[in-house]
C-alpha atoms as a PDB file:
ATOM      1  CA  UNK A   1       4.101 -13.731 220.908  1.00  0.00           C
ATOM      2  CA  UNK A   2       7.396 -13.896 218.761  1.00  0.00           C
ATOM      3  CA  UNK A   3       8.447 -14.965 215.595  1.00  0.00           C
ATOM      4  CA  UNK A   4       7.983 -18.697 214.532  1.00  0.00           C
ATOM      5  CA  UNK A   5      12.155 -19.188 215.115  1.00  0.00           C
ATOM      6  CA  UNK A   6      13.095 -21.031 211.950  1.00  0.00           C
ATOM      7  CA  UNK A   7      16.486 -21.543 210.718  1.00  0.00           C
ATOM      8  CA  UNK A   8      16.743 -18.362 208.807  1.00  0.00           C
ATOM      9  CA  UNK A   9      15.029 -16.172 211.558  1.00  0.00           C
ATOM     10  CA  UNK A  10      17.627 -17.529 214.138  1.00  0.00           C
ATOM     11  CA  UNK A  11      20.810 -16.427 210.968  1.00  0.00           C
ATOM     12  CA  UNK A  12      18.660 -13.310 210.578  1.00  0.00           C
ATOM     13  CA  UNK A  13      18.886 -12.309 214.241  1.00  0.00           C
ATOM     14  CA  UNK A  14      22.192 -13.866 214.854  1.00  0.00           C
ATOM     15  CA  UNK A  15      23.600 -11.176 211.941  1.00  0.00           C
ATOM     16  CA  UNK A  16      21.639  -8.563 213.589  1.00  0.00           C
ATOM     17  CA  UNK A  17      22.826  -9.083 216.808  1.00  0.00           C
ATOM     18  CA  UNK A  18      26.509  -9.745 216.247  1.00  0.00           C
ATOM     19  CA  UNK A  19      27.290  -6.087 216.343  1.00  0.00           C
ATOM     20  CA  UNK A  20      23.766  -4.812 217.429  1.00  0.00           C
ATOM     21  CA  UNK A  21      24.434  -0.785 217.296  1.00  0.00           C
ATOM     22  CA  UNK A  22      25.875  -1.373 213.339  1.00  0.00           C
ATOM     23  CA  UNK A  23      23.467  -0.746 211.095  1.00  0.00           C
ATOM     24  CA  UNK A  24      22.979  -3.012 208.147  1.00  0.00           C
ATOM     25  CA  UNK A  25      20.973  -2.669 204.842  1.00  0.00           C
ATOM     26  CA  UNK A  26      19.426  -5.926 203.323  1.00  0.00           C
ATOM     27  CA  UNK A  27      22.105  -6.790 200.739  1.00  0.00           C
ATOM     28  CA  UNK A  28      24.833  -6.987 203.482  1.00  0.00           C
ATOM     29  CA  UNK A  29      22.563  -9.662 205.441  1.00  0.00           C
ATOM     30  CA  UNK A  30      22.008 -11.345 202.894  1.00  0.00           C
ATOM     31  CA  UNK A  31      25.733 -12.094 202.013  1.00  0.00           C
ATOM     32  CA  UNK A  32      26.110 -12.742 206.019  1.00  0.00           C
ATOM     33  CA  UNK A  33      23.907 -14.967 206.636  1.00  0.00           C
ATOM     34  CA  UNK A  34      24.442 -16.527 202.705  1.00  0.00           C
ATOM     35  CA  UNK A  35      20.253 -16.138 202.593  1.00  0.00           C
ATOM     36  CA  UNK A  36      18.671 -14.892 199.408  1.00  0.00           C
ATOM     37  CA  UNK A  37      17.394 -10.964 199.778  1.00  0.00           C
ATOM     38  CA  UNK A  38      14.260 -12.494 198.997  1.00  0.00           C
ATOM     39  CA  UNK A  39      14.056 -14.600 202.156  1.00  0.00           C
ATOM     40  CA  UNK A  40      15.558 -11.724 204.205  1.00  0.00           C
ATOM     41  CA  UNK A  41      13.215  -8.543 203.915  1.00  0.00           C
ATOM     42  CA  UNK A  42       9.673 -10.787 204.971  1.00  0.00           C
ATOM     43  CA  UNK A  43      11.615 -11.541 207.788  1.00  0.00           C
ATOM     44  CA  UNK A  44      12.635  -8.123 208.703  1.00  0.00           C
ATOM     45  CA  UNK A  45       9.473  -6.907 207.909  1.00  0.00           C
ATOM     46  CA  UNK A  46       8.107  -9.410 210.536  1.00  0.00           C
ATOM     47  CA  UNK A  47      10.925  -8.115 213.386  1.00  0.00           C
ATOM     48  CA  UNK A  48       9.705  -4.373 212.440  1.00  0.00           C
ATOM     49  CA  UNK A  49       6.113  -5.341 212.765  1.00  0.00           C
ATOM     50  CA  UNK A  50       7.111  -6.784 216.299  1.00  0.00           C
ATOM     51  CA  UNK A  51       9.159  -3.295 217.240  1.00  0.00           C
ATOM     52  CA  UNK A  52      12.599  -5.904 216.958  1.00  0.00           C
ATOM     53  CA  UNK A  53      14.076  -3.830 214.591  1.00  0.00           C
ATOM     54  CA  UNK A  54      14.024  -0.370 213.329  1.00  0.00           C
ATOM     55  CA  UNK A  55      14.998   0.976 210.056  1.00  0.00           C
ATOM     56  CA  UNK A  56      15.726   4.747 208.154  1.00  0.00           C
ATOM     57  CA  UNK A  57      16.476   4.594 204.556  1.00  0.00           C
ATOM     58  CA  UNK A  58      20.122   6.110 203.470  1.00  0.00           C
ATOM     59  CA  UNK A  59      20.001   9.782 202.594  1.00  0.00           C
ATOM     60  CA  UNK A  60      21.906  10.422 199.519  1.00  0.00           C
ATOM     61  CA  UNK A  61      21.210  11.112 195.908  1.00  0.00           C
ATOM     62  CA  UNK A  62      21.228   8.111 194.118  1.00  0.00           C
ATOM     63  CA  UNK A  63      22.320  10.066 191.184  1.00  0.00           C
ATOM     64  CA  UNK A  64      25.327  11.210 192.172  1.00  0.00           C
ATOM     65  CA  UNK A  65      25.785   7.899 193.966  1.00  0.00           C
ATOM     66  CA  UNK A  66      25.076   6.060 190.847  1.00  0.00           C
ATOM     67  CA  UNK A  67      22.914   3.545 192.885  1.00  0.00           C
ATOM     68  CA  UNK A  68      19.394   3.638 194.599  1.00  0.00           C
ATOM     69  CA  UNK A  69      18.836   4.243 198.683  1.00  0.00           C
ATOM     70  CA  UNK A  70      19.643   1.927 200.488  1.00  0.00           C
ATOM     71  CA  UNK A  71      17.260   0.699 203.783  1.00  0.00           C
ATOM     72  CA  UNK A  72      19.630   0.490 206.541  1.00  0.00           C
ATOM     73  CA  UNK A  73      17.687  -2.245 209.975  1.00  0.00           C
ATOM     74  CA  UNK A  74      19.190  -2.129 213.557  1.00  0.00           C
ATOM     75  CA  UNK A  75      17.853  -3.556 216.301  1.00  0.00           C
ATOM     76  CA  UNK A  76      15.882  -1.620 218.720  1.00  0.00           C
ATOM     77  CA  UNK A  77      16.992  -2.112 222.535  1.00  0.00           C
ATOM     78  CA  UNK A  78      13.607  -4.335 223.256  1.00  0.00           C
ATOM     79  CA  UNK A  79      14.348  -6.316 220.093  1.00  0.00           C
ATOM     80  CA  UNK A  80      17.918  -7.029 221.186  1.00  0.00           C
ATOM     81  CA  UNK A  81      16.379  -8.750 224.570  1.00  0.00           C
ATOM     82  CA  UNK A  82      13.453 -10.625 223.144  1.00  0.00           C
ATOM     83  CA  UNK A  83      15.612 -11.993 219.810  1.00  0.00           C
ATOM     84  CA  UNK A  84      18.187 -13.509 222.504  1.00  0.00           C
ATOM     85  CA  UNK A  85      15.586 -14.902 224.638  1.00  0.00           C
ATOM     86  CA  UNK A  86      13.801 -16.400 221.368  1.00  0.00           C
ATOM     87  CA  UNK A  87      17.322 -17.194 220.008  1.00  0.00           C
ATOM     88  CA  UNK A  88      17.836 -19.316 223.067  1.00  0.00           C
ATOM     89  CA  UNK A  89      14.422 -20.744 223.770  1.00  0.00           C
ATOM     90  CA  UNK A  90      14.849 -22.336 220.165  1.00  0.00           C
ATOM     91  CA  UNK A  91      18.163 -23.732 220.940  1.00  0.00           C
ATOM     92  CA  UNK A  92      17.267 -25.114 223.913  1.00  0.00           C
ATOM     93  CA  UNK A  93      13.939 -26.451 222.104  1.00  0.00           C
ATOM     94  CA  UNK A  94      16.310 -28.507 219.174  1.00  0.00           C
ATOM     95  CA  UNK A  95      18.304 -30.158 221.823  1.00  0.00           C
ATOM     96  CA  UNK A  96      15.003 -31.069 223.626  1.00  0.00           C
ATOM     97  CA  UNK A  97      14.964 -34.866 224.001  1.00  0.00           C
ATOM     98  CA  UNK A  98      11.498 -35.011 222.660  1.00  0.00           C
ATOM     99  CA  UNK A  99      12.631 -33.097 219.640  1.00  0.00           C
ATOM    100  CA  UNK A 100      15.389 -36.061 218.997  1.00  0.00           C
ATOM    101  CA  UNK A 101      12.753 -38.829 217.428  1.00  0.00           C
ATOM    102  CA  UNK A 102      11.936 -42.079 218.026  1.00  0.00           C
ATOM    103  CA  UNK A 103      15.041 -43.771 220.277  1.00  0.00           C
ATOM    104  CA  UNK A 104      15.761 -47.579 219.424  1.00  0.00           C
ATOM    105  CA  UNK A 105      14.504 -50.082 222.349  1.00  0.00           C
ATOM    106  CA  UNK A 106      17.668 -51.432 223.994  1.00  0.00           C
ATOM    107  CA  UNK A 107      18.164 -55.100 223.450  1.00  0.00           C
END
């Protein structure tokens, strides 16, 4: 079984998937999907738990670089099927009709 597909999961895999073979390190997911960092690595946590997403960390020396590693996610080729399936399941799900509330009665 997936991912619960919230709101941010759906931006989350949407930003993933837009260009799925770039890679992308959690600071430049955060700005595209204007989520807080904090909201973003649980959820790619989750998607590498699930084998959605894989991810290396950046191989340079922070010291001449003047800034830490960074963590770079992709999708994997599995991940990229099942988050469009998901992606779409949800979608269809929020336009359900039984997802729209309580009609009015006509009059």
């Amino acid at each position: 079984m997936g991912p619960r597909m919230t709101t941010t999961t759906v931006r989350v895999l949407q930003a993933l998937l837009h260009d799925p073979g770039q890679e992308l390190y959690g600071f430049e997911l955060a700005e595209l999907t204007d989520l807080a960092p904090g909201t973003i690595y649980p959820i790619l946590a989750r998607f590498q738990h699930l084998g959605w997403v894989a991810s290396r960390w950046e191989d340079i020396d922070p010291r001449d670089e003047k800034r830490p590693a960074r963590r770079y996610y992709r999708m994997t080729p599995d991940g990229m099927e099942q988050a469009r399936t998901a992606i779409e399941s949800a979608q269809r799900t929020k336009r359900s009709p039984r997802n729209l509330g309580t009609l009015p009665e006509s009059t």
